[in-house]
N, C-alpha and C. Protein backbone atom coordinates (compact mmCIF):
# COMPACT_ATOMS: atom_id res chain seq x y z
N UNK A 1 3.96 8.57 -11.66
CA UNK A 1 3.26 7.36 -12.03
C UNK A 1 2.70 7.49 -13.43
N UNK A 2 3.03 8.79 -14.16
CA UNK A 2 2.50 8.72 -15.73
C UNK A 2 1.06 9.25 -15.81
N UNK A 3 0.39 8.40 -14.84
CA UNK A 3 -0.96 8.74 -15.34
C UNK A 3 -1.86 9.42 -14.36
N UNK A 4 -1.46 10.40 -13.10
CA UNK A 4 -1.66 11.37 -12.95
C UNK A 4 -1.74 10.88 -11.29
N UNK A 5 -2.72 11.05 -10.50
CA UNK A 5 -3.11 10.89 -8.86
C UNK A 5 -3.85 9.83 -8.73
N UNK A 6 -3.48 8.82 -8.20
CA UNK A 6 -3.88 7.45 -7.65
C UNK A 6 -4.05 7.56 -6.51
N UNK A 7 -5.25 7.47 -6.23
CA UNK A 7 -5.88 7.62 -4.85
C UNK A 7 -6.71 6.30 -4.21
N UNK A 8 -5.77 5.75 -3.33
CA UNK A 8 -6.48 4.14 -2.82
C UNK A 8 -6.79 4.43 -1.67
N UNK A 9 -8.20 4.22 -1.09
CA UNK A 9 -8.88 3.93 -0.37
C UNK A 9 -8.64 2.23 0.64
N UNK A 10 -8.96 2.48 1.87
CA UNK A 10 -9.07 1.30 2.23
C UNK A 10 -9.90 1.30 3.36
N UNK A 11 -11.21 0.53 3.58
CA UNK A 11 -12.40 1.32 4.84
C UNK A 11 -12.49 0.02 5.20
N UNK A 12 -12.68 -0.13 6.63
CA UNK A 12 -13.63 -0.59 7.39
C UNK A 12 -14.30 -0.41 8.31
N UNK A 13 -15.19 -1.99 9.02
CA UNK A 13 -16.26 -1.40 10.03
C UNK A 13 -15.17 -1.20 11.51
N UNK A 14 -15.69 -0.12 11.93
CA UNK A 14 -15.58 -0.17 13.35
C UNK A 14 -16.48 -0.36 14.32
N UNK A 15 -15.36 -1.06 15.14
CA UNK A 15 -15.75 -2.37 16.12
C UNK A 15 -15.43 -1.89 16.80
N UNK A 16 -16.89 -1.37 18.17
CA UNK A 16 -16.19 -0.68 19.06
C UNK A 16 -16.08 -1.19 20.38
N UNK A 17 -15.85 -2.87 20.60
CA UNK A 17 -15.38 -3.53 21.37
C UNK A 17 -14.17 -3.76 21.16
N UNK A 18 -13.39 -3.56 20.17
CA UNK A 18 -12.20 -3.77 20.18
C UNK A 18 -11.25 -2.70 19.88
N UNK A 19 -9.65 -2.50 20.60
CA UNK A 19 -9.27 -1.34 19.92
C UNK A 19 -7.78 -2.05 19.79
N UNK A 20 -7.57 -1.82 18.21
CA UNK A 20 -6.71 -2.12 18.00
C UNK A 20 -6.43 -0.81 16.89
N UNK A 21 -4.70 -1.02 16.57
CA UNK A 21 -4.19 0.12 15.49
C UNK A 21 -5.00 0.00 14.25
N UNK A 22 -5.65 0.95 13.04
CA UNK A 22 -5.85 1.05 12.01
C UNK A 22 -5.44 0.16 11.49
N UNK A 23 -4.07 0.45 11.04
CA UNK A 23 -3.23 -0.86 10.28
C UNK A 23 -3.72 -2.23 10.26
N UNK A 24 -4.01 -2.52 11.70
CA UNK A 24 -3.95 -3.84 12.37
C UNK A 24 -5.36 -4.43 12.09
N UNK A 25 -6.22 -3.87 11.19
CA UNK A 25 -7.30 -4.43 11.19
C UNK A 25 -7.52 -5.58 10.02
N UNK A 26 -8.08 -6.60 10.24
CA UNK A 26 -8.04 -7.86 9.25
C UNK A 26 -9.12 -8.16 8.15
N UNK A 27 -10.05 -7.27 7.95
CA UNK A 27 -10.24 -7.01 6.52
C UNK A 27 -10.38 -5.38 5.99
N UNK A 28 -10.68 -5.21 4.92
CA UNK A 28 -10.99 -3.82 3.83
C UNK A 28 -11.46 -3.96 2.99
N UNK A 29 -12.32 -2.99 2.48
CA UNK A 29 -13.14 -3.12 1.15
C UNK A 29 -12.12 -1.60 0.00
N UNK A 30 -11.67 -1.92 -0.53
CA UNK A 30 -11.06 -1.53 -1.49
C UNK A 30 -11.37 -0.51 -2.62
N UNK A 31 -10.99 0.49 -2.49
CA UNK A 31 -11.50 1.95 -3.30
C UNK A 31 -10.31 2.38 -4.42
N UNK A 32 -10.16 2.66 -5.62
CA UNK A 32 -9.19 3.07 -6.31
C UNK A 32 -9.80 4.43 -7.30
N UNK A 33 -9.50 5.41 -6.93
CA UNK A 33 -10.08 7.01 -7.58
C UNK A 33 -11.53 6.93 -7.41
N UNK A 34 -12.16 6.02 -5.95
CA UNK A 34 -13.56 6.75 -5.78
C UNK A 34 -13.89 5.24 -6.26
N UNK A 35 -13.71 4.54 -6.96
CA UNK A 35 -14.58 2.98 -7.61
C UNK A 35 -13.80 2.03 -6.48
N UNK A 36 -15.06 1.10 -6.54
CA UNK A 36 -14.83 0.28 -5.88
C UNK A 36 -14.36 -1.09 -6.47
N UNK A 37 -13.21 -1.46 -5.86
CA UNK A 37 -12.11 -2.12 -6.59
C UNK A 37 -12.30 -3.46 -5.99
N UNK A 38 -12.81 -3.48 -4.97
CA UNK A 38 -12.44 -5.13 -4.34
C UNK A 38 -12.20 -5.30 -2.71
N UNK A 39 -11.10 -6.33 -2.10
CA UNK A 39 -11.23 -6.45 -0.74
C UNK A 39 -9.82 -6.69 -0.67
N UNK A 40 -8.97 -6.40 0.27
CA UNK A 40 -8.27 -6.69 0.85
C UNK A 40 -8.30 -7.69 2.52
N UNK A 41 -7.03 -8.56 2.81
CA UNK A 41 -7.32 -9.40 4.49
C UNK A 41 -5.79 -8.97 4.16
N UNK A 42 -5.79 -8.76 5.74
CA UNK A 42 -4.38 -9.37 6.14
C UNK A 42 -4.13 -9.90 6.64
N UNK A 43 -2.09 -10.28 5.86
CA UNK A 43 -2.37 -11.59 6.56
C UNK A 43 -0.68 -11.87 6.61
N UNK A 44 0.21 -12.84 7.14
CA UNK A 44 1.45 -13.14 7.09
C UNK A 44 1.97 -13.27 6.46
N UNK A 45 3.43 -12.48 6.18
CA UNK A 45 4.03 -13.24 4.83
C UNK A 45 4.94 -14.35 4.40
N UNK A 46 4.31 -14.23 3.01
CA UNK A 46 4.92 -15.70 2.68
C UNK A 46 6.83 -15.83 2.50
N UNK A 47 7.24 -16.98 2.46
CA UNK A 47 8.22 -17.47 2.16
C UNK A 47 9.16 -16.07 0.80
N UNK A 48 8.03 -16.38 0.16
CA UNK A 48 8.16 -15.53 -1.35
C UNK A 48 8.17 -14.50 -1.04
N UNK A 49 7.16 -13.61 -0.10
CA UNK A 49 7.11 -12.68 0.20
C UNK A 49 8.38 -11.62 0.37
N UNK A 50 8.80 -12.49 1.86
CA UNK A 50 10.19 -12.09 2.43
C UNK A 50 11.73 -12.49 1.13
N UNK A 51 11.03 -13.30 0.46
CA UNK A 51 12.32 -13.17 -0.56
C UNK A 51 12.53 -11.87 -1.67
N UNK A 52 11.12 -11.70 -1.87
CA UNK A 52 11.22 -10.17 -2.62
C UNK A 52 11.39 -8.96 -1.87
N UNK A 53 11.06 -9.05 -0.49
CA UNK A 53 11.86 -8.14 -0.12
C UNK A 53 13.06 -8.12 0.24
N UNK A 54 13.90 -9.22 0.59
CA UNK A 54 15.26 -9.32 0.81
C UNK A 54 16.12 -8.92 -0.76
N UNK A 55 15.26 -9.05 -1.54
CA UNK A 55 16.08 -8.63 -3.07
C UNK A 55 15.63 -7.28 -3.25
N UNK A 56 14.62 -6.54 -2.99
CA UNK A 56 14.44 -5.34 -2.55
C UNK A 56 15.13 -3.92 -1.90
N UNK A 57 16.00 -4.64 -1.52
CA UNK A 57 16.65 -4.33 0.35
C UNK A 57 17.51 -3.21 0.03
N UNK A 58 18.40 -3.73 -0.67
CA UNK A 58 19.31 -2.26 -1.49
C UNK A 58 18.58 -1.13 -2.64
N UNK A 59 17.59 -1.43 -2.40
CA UNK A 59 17.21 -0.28 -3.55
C UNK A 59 16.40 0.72 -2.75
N UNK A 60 16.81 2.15 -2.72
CA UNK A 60 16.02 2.93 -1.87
C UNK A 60 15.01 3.73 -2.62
N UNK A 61 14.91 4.15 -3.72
CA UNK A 61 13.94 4.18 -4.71
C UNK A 61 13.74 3.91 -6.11
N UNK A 62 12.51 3.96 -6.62
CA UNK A 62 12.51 3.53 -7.95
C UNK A 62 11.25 2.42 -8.79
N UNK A 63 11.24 2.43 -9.25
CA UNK A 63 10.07 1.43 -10.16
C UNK A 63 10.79 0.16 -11.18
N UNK A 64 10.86 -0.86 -11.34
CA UNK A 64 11.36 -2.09 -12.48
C UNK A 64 10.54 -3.07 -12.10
N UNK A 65 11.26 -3.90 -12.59
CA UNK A 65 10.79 -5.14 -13.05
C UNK A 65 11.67 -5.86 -12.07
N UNK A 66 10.99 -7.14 -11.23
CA UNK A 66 11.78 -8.62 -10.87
C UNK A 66 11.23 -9.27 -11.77
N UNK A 67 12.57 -10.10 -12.61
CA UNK A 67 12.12 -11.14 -13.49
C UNK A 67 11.66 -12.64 -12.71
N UNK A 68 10.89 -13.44 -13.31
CA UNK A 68 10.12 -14.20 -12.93
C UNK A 68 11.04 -15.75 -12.16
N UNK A 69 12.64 -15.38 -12.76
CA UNK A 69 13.46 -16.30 -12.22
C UNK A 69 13.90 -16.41 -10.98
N UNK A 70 13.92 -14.80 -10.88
CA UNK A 70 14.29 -14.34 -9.36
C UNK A 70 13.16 -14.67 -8.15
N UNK A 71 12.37 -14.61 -8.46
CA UNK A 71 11.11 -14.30 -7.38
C UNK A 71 10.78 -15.58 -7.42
N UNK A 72 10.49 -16.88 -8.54
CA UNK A 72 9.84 -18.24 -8.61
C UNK A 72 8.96 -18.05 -8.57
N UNK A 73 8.12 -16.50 -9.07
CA UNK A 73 6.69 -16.46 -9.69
C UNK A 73 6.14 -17.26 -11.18
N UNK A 74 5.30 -18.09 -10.88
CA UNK A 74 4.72 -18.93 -11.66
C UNK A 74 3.91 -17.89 -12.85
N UNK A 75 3.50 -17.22 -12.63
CA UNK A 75 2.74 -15.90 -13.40
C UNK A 75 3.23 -14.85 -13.70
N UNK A 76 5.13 -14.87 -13.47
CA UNK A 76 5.79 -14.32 -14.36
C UNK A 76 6.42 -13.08 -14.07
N UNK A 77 6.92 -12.16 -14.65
CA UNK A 77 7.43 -10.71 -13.92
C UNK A 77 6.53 -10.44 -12.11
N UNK A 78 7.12 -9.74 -12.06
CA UNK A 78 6.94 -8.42 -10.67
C UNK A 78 7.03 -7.31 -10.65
N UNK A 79 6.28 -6.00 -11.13
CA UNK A 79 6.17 -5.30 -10.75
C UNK A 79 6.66 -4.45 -9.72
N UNK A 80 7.38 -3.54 -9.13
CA UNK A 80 7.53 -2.47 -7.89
C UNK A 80 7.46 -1.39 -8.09
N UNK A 81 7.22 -0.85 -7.00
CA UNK A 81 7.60 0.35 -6.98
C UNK A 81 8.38 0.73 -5.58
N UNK A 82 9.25 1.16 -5.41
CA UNK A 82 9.62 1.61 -3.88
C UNK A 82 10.11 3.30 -3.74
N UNK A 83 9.36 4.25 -2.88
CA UNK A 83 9.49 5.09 -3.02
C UNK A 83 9.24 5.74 -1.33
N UNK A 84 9.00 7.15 -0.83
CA UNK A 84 8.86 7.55 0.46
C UNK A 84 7.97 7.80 0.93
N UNK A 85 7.53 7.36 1.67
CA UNK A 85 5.81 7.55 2.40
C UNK A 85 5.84 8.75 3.34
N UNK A 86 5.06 9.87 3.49
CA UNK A 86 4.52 10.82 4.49
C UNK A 86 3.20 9.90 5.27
N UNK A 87 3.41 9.61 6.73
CA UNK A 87 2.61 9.49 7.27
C UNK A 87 1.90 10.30 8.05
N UNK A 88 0.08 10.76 7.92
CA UNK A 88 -0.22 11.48 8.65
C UNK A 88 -1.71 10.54 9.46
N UNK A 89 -1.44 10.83 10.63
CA UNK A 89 -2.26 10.51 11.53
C UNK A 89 -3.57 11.38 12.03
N UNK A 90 -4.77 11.30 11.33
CA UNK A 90 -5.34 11.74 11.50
C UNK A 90 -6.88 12.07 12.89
N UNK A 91 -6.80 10.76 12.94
CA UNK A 91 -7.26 10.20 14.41
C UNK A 91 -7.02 8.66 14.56
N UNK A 92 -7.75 8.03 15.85
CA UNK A 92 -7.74 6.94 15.63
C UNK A 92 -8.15 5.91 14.47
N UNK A 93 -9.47 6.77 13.99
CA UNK A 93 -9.99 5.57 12.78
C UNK A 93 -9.60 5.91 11.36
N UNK A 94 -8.41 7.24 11.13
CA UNK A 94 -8.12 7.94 10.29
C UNK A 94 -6.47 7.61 9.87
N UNK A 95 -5.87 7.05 8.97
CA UNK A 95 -4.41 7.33 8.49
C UNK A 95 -4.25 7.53 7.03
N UNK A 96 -3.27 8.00 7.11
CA UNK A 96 -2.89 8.31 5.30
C UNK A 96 -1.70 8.14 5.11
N UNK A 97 -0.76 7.93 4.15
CA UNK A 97 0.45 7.92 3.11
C UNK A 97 0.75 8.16 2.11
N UNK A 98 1.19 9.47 2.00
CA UNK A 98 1.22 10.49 0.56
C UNK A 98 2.91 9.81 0.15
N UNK A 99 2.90 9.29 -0.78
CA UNK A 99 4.22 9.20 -1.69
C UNK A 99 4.73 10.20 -1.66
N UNK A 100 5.97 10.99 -1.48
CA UNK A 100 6.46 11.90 -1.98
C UNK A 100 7.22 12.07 -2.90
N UNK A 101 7.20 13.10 -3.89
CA UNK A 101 7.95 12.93 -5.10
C UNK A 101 9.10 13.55 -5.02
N UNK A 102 10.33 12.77 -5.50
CA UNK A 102 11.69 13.04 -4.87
C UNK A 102 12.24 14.38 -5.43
N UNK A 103 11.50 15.00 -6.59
CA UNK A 103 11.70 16.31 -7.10
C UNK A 103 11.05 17.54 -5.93
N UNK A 104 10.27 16.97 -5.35
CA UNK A 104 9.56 18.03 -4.65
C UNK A 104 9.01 19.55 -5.32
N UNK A 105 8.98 19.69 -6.25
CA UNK A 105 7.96 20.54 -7.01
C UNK A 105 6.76 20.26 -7.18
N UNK A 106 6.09 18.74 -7.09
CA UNK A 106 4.53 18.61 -7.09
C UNK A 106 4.31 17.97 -6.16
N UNK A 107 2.86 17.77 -5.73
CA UNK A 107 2.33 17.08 -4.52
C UNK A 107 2.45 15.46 -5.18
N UNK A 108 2.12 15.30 -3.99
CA UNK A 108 1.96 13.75 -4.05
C UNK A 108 1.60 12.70 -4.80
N UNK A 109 1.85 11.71 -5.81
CA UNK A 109 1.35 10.83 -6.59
C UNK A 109 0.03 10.12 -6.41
N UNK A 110 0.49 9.50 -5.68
CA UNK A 110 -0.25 8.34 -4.68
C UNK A 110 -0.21 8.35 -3.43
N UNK A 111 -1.77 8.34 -2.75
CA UNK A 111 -2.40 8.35 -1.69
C UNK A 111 -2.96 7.06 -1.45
N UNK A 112 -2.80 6.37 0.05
CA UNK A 112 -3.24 5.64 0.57
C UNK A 112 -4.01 5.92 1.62
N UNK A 113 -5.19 6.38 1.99
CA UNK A 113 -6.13 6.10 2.92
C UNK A 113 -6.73 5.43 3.81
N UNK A 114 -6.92 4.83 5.17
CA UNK A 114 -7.08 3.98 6.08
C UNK A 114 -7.90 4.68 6.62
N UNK A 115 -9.20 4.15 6.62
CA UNK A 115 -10.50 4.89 7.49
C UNK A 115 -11.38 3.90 7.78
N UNK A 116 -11.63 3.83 9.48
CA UNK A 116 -12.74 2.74 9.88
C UNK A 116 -14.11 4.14 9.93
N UNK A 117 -15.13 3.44 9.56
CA UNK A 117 -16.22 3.24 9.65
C UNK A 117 -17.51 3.11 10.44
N UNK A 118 -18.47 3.92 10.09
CA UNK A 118 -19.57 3.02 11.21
C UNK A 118 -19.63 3.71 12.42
């Protein structure tokens, strides 16, 4: 990624009337190297959505550009990256996804974190 270990956070509260998967939870407060970045919801995808990934579909790794014709983004290029996730399960209120780097001589780029709370 160039600029060294990207480490994203994603926390919420736990609700301990309900049990559902990590993943499956419908909001997050948003961490990027320790700062707090913002919020994430989830939510269904769009029309657009599923079209960037259907143009996606053949590429098994790598980083470019979708130009803005392809996608019918109003705000222009797209960004990707698509690369291999290590999933580790740490408990229930605990998951992670270490990128792996296809050289395998260094650890991981980018980390994604999933931790409820509370």
């Amino acid at each position: 990624m160039g600029l060294g270990l990207v480490r994203i956070a994603l926390e919420c509260e736990k609700r301990p009337s309900e049990k559902i998967k990590i993943v499956d939870e419908p909001i997050w407060t948003l961490y990027c190297n320790g700062k707090k970045s913002g919020y994430g919801v989830k939510r269904k995808p769009t029309d657009e959505d599923l079209m960037v990934m259907q143009t996606l579909h053949p590429i098994s790794m790598g980083a470019g550009v979708i130009p803005s014709e392809a996608t019918e983004n109003p705000e222009g290029e797209l960004a990707y990256m698509r690369a291999d996730f290590e999933r580790v399960v740490n408990s229930r209120d605990s998951e992670t996804y270490y990128m792996m780097n296809p050289d395998g001589n260094s650890g991981p780029e980018l980390s994604i974190f999933f931790v409820r709370i509370g």
